[in-house]
Structure formats: C-alpha cells, structure tokens
N, C-alpha and C. Protein backbone atom coordinates (compact mmCIF):
# COMPACT_ATOMS: atom_id res chain seq x y z
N UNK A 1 93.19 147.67 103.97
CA UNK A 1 93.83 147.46 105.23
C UNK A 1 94.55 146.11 105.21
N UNK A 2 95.60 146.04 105.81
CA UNK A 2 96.30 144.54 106.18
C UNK A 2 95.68 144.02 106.57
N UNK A 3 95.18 142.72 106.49
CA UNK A 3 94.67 142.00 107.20
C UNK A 3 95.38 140.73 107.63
N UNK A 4 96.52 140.24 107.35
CA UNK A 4 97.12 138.85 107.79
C UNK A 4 98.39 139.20 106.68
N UNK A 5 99.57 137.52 107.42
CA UNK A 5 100.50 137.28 106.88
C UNK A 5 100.00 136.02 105.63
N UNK A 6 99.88 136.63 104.45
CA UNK A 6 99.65 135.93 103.83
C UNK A 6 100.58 134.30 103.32
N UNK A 7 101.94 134.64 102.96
CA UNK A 7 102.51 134.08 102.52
C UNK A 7 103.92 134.37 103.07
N UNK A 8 105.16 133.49 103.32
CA UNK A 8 106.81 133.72 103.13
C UNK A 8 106.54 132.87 101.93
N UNK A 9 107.89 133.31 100.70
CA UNK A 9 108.30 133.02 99.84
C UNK A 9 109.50 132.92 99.68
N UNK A 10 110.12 131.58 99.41
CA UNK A 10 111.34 131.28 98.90
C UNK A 10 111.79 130.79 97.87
N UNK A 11 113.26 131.11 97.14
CA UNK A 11 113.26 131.22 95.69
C UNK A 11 114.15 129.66 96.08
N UNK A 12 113.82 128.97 95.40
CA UNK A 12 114.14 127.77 95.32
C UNK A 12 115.41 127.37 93.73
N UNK A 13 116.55 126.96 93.89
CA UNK A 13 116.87 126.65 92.29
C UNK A 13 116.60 125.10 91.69
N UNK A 14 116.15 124.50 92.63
CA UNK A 14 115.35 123.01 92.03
C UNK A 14 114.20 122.79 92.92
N UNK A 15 113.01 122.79 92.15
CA UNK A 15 112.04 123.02 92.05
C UNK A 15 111.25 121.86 92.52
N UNK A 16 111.14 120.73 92.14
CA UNK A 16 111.23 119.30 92.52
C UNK A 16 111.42 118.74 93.92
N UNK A 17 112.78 119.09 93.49
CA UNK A 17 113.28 119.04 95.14
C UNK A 17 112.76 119.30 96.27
N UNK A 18 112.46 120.67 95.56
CA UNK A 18 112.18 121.45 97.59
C UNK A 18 110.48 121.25 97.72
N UNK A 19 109.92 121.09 96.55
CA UNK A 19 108.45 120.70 96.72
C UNK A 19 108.82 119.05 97.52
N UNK A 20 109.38 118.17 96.84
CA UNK A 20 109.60 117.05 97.90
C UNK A 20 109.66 117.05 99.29
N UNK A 21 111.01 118.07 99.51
CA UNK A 21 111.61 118.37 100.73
C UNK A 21 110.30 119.03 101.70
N UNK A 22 109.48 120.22 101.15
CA UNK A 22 108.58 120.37 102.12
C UNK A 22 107.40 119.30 102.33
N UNK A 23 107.07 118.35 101.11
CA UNK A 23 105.83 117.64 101.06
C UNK A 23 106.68 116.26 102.22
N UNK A 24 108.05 115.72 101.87
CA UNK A 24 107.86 114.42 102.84
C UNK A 24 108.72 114.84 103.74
N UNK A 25 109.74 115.53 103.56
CA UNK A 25 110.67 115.60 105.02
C UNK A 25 110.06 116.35 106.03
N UNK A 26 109.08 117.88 105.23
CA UNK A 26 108.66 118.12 107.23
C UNK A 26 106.96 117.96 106.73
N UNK A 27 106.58 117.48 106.51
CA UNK A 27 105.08 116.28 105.92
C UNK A 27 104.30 117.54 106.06
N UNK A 28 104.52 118.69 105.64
CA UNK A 28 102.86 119.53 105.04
C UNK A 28 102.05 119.04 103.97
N UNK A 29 101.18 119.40 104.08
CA UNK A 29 100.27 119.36 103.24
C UNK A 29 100.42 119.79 101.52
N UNK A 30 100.31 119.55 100.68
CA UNK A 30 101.03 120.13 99.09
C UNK A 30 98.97 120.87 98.39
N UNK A 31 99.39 121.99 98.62
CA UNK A 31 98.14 123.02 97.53
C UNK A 31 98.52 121.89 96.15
N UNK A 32 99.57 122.14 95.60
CA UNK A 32 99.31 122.07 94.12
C UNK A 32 100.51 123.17 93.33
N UNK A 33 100.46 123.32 92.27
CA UNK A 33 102.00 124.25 91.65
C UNK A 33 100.49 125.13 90.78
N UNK A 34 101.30 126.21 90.23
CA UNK A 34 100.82 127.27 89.46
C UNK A 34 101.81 128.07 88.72
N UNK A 35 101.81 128.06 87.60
CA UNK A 35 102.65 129.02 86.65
C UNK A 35 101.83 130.36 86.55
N UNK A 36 102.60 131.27 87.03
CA UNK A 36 101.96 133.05 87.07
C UNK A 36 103.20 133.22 85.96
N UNK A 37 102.21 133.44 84.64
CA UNK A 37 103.22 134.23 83.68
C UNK A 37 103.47 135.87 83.56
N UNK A 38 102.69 136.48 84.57
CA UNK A 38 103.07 138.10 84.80
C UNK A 38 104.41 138.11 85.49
N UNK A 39 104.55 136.95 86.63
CA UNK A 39 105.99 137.26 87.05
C UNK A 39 106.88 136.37 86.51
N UNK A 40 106.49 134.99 85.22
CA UNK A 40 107.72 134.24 84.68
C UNK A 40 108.27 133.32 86.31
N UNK A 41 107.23 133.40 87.36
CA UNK A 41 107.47 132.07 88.08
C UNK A 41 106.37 130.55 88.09
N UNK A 42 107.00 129.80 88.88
CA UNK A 42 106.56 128.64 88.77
C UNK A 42 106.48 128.74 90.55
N UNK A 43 104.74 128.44 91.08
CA UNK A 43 104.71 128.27 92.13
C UNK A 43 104.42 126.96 92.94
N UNK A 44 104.86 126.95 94.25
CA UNK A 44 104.04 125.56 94.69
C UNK A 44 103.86 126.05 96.68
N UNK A 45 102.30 125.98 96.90
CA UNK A 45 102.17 126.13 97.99
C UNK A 45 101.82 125.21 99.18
N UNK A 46 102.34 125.28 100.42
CA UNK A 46 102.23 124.68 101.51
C UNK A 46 101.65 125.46 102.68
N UNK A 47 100.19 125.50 102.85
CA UNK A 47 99.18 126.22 103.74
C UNK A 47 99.79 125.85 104.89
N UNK A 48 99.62 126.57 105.73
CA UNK A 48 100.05 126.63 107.49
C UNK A 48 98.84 127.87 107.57
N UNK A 49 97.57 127.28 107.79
CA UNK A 49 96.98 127.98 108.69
C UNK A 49 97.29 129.17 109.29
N UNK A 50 96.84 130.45 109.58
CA UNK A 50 96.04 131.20 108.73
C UNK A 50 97.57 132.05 107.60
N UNK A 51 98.86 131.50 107.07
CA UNK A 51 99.50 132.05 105.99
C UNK A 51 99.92 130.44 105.41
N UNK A 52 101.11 130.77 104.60
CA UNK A 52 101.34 129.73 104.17
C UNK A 52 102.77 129.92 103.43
N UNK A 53 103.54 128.91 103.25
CA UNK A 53 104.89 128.78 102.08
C UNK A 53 104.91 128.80 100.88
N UNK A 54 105.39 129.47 100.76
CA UNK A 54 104.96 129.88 99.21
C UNK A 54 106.66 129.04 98.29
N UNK A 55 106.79 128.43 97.29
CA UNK A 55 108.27 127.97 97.07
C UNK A 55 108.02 128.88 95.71
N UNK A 56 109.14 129.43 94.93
CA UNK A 56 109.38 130.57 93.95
C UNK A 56 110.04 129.74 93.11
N UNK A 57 109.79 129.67 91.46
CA UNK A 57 111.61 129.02 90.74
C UNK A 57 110.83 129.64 89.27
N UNK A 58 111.97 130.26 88.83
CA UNK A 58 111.65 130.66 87.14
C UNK A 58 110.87 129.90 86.34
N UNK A 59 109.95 130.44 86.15
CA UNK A 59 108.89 129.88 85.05
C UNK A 59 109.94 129.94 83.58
N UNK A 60 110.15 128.91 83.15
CA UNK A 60 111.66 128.57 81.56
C UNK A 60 112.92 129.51 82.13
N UNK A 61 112.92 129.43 83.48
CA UNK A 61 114.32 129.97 83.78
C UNK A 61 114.68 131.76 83.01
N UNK A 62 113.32 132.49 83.23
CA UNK A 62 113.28 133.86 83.04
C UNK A 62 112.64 134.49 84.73
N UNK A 63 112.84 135.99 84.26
CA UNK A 63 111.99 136.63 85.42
C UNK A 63 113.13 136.75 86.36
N UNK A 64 112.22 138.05 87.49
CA UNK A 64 113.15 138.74 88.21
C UNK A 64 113.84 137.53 89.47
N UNK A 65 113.09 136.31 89.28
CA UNK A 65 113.65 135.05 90.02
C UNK A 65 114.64 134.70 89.81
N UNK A 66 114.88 134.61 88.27
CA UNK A 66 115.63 134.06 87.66
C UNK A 66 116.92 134.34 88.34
N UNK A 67 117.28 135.60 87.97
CA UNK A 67 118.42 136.81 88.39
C UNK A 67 118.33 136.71 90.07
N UNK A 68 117.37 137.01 90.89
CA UNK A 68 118.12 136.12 92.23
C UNK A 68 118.64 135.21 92.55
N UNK A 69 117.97 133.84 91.84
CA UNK A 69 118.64 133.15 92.19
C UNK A 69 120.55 132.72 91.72
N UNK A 70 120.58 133.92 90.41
CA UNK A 70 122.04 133.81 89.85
C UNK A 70 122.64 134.54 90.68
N UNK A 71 122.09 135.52 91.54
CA UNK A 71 123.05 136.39 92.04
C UNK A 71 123.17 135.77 93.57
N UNK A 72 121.74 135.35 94.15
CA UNK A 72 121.99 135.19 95.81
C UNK A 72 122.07 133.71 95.83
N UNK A 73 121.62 132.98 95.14
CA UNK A 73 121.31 131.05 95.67
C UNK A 73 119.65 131.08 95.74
N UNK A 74 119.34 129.87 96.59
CA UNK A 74 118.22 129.93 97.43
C UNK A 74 117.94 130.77 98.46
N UNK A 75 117.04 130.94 99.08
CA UNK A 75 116.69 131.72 100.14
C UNK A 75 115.37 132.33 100.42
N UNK A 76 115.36 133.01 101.37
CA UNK A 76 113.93 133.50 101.55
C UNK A 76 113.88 134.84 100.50
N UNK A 77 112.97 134.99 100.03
CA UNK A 77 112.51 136.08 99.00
C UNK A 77 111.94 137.28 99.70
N UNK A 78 110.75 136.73 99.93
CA UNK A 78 110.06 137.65 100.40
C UNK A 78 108.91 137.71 101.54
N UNK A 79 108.19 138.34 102.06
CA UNK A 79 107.17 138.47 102.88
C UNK A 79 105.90 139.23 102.06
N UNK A 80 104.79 138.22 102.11
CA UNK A 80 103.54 138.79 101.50
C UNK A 80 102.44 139.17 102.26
N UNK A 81 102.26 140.13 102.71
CA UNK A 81 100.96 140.27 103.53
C UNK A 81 99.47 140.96 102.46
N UNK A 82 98.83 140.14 103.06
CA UNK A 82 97.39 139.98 102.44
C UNK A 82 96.70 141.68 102.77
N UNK A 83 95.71 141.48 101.97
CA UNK A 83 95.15 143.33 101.47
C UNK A 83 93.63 143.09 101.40
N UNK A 84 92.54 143.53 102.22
CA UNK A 84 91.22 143.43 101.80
C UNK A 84 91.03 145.11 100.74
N UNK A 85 92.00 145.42 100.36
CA UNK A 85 92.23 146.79 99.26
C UNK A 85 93.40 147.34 98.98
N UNK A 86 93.59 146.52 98.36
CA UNK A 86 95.22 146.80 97.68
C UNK A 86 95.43 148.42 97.33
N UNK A 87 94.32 149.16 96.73
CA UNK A 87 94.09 150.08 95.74
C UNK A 87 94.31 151.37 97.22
N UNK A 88 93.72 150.99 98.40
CA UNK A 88 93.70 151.80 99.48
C UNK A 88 95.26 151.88 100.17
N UNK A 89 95.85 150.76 100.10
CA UNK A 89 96.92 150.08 100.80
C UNK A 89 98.22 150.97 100.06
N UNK A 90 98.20 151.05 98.68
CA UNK A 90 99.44 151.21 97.84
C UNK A 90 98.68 152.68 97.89
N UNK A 91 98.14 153.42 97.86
CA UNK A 91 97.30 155.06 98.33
C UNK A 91 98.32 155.40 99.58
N UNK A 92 98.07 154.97 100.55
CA UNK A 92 98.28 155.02 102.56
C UNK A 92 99.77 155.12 101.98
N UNK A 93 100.42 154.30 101.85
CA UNK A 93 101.72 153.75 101.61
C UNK A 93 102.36 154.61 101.19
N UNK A 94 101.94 154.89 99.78
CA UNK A 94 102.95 155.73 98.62
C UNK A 94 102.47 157.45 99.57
N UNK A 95 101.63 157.30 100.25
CA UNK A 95 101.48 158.41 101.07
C UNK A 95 102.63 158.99 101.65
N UNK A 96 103.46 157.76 102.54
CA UNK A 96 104.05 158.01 103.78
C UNK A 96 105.56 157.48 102.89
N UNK A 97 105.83 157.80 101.79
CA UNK A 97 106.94 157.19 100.56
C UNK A 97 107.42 156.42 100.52
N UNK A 98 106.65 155.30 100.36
CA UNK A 98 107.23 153.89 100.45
C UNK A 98 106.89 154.00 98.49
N UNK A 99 107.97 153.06 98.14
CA UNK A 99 108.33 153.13 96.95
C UNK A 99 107.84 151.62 96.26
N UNK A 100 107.31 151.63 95.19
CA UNK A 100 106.52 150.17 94.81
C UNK A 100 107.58 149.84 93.22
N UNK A 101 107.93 148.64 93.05
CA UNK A 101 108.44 147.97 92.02
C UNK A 101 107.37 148.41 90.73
N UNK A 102 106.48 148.45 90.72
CA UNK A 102 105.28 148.68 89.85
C UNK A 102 104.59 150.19 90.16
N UNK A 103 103.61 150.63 89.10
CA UNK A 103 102.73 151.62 89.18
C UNK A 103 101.40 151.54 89.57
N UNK A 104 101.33 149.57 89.35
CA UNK A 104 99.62 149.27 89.99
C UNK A 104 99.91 147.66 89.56
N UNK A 105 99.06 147.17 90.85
CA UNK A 105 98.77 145.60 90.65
C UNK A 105 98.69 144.69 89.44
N UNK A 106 99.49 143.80 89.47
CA UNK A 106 99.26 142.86 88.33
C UNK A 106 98.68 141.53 89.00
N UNK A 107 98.32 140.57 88.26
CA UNK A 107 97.57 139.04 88.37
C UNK A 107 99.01 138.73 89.20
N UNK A 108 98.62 137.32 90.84
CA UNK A 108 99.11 136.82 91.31
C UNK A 108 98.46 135.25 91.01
N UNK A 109 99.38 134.43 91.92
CA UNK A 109 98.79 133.17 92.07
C UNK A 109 97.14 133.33 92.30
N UNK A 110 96.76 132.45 91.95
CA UNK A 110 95.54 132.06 92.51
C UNK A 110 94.39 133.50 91.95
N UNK A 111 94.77 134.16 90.99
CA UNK A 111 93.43 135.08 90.59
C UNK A 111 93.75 136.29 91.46
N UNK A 112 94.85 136.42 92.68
CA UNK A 112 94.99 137.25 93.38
C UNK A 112 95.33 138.57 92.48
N UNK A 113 95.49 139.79 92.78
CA UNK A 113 96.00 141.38 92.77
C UNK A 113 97.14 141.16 93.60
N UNK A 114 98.84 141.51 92.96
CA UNK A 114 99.66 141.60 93.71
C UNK A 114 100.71 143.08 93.57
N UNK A 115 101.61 143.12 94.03
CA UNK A 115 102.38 144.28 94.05
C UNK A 115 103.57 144.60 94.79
N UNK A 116 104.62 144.97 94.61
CA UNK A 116 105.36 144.73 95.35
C UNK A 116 106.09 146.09 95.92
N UNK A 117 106.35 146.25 97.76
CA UNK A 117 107.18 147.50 97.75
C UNK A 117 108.36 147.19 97.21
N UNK A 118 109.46 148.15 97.35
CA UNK A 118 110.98 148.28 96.88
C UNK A 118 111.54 148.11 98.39
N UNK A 119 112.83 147.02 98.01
CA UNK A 119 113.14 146.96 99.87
C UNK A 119 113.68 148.06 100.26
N UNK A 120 114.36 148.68 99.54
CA UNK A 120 114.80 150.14 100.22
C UNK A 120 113.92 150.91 100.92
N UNK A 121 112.61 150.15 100.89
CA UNK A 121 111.49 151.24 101.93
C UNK A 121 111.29 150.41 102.94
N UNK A 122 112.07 149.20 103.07
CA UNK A 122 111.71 148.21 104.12
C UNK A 122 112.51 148.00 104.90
N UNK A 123 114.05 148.54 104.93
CA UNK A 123 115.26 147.86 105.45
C UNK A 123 115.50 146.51 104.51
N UNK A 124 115.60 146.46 103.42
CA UNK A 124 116.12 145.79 102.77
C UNK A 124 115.26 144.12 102.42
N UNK A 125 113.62 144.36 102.99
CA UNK A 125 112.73 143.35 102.88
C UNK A 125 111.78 143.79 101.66
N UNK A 126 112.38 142.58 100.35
CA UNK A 126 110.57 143.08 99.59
C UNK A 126 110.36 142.15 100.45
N UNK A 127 109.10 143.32 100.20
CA UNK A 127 107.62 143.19 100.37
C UNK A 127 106.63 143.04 99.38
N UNK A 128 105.57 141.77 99.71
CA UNK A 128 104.54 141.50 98.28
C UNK A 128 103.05 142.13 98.78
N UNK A 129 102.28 142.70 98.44
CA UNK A 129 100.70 143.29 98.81
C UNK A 129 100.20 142.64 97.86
N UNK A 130 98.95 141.47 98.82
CA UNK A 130 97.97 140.52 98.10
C UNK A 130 96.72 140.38 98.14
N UNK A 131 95.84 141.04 97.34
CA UNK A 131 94.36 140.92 97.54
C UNK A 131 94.00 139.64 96.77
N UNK A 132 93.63 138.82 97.73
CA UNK A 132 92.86 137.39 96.91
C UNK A 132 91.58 137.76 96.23
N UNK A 133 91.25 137.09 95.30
CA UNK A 133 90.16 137.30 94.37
C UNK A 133 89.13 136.93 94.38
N UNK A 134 89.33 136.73 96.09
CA UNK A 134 87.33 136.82 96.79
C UNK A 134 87.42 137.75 96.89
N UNK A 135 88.35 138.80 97.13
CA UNK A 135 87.95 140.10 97.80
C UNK A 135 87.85 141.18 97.04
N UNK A 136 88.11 141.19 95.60
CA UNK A 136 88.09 142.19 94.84
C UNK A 136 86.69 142.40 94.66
C-alpha cells in the first residue's frame, strides 16, 4: 500500500552547486550524497519531514540521467511515493495497466527496493515506487 510522499527528485547538471544552493541559500538540513550504481546516479538528500528532496546528477556522467539532462536541462524528475510492499503495489497497478520501466525492483538509495512507472501511465509524470529497507 502507499503509504507517504516519499521523495521529489530533481536532475541537477552541477551537482555541487545545487547541493550548496539547497544546504545555504534556503538552509535545509544536508542527509549526506550516495552513489546508487543500479541507476549510474549520484544522490544528495534534503529531509523535509515526513518526504524529502531528493537532488539526481549522473554517477561518471552515464545513466538514464545522463540523457535527461542532455535532452531537458535541470528540472524536476520525478515523484517517489513510498511502498510498505512494493511486490503488492506493482501486482494492484500492472492490474489496472499501468506500465513499469522495469520487470521488478532494483536497489535504491539507502538499501531501499525501487521501481519505476512509465509516464505514459501518469499523464506524462514518472513515477518512482519505494520500499525502504526497514520494511522489507
């Protein structure tokens, strides 16, 4: 089941930067960065109670990031909502034909299970499905 807005994600093309830009210009709080080599990004998060900002930039400038950011700029990526059963969630879903980038969950930040719909089942929003790895 859904249980919360886990994360917005934005693909950032300097990386540095916008970790600056969120840590001193609007003064959140800084998680820390994480390289997820299943998706070839480089992450860095800013918690806002109960979701959080997620910033996106090519892990060695590969990955499906990569190619957004050549084609669109910066911008918002995506919307991640959190999953206490991913395995039930992408079941319900692919039920009612919503269409998934993948055939089954791969490793996210943080030890999470992630997955993504296809925006064509969204009006043109991916969508990320995230079971954190307390909950598996």
């Amino acid at each position: 089941m859904i249980t919360a807005l886990d994360h917005i994600a934005i693909a950032v093309p300097d990386f540095e930067k916008a970790i600056k830009r969120f840590m001193e210009d609007f003064g959140l709080e800084f998680e820390g960065t994480e390289d997820v080599e299943a998706a070839k990004t480089s992450t860095a998060f800013f918690p806002l109670p109960p979701t959080s900002i997620e910033l996106i930039h090519p892990l060695r400038g590969e990955g499906a990031v990569a190619g957004y950011l050549e084609k669109r700029g910066g911008g918002l990526h995506h919307l991640c909502f959190r999953s206490d059963d991913i395995e039930a969630d992408i079941e319900r879903l692919k039920a009612k034909g919503y269409q998934f980038l993948a055939d089954a969950p791969s490793p996210g930040a943080h030890n999470s299970k992630v997955i993504f719909i296809h925006p064509k089942s969204c009006d043109g929003v991916l969508i990320e499905l995230n079971q954190p790895a307390d909950e598996h």
